[in-house]
Protein backbone atom coordinates (compact mmCIF):
# COMPACT_ATOMS: atom_id res chain seq x y z
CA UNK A 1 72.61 159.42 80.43
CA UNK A 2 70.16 156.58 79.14
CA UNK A 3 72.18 153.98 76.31
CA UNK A 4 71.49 153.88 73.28
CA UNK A 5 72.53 150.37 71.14
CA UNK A 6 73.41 150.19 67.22
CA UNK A 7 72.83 146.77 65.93
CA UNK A 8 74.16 146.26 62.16
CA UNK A 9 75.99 143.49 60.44
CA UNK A 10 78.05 145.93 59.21
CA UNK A 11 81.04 147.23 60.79
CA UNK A 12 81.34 150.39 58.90
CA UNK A 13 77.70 151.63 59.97
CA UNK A 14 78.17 150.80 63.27
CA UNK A 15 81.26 152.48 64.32
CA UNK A 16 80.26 155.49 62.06
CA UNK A 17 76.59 156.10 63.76
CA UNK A 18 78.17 154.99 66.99
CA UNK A 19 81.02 157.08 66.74
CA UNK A 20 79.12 159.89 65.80
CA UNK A 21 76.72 159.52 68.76
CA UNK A 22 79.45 159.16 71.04
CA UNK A 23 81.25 162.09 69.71
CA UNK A 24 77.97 163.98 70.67
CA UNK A 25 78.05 163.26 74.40
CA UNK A 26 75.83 159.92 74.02
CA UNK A 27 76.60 156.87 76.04
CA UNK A 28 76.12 153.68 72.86
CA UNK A 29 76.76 150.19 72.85
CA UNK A 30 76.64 148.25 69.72
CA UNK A 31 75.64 144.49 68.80
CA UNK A 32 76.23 142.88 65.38
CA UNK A 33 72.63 141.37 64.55
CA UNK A 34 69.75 140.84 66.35
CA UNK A 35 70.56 138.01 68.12
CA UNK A 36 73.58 139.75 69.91
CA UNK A 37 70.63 142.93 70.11
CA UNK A 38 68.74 141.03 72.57
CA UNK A 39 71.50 139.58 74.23
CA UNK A 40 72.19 143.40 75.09
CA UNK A 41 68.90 144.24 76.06
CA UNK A 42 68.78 141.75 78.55
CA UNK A 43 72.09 142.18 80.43
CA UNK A 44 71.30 145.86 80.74
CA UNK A 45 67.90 147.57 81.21
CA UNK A 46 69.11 151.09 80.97
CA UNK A 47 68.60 151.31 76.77
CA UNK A 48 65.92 153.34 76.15
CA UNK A 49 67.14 153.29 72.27
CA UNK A 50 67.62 151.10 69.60
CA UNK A 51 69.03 151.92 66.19
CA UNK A 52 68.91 148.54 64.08
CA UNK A 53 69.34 147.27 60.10
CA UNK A 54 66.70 145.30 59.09
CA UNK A 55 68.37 143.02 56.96
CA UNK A 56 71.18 140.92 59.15
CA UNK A 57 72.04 137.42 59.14
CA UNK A 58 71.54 135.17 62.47
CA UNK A 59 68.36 137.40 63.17
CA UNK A 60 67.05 140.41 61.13
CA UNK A 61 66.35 143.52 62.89
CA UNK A 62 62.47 142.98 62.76
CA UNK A 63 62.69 139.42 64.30
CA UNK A 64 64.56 141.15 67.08
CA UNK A 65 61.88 143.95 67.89
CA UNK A 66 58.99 141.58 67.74
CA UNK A 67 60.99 139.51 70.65
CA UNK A 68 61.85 142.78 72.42
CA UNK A 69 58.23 143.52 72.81
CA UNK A 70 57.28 139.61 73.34
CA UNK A 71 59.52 137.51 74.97
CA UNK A 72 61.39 140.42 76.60
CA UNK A 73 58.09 141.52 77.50
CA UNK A 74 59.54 145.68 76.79
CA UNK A 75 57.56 148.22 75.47
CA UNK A 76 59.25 151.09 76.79
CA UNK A 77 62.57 150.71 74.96
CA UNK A 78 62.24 152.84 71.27
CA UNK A 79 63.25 151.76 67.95
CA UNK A 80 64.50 153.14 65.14
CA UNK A 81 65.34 150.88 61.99
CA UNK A 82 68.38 152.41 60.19
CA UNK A 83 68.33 150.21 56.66
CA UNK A 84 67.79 150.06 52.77
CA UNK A 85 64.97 148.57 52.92
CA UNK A 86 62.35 150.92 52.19
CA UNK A 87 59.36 148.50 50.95
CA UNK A 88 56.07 149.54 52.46
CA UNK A 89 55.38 145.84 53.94
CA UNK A 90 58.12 145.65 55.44
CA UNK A 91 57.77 149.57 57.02
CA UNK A 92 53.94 147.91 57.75
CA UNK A 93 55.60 144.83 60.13
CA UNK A 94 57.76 147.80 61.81
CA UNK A 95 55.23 149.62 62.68
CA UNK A 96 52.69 146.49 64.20
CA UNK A 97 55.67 145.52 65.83
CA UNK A 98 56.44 149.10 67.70
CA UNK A 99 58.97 150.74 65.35
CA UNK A 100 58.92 154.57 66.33
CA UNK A 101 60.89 155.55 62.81
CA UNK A 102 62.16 154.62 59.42
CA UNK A 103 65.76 155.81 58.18
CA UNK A 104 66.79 154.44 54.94
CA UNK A 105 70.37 154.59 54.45
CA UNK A 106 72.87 156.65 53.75
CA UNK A 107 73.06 158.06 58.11
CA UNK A 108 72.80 161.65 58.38
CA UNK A 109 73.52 162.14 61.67
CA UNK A 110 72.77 166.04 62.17
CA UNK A 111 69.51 165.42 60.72
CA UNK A 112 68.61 162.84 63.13
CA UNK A 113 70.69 164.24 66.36
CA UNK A 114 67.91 166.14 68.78
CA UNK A 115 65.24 162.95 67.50
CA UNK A 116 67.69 160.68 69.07
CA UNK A 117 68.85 162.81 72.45
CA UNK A 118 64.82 162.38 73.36
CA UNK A 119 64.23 158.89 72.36
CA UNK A 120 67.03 157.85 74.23
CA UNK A 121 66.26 160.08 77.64
């Protein structure tokens, strides 16, 4: 099965949306910002998701898809932003950037289960 990476900050949201993926058969990796995101990326080519905050020091979520799509040069791997931040500007530079979805915080898993099985096949 394809990988799926979590990137957050925080500890507590990753292992809890990773945990819960991997309880549900899913094969996840995590990285703590962006800049560990990309690291990720690059040392393995099967992740056909991401899950990422926006807001994360080193480099925020957003920074990271812009250089997944530019200097990574992949369009092919989906996104997902998992955050707080819900203002429409910043939804605007997620979306011109290749975001597939918006999830503002708290993670419902169930909700979200079947959306992430075919993103990440």
């Amino acid at each position: 099965m394809s990988k799926i990476l979590v990137v957050d900050d925080s500890s507590t949201v990753r292992d809890e949306v990773a945990g819960f993926l991997k309880k549900n058969g899913l094969d996840v990796d995590t990285a703590v910002d962006g800049k560990d995101g990309l690291t990720k990326l690059r040392g393995n080519p099967g992740i056909r998701l991401v899950i990422s905050d926006v807001n994360m020091p080193n480099m925020d979520g957003l920074t990271m898809v812009e250089k997944i799509r530019g200097e990574l040069g992949n369009s092919t791997v989906n996104v997902i932003m998992l955050t707080t931040e819900s203002s429409p500007a910043m939804k605007e530079r997620g979306k011109a950037a290749g975001v597939k979805g918006w999830i503002v915080k708290p993670f419902k898993g169930d909700a979200v289960l079947e959306t992430f099985r075919k993103l990440a096949s």
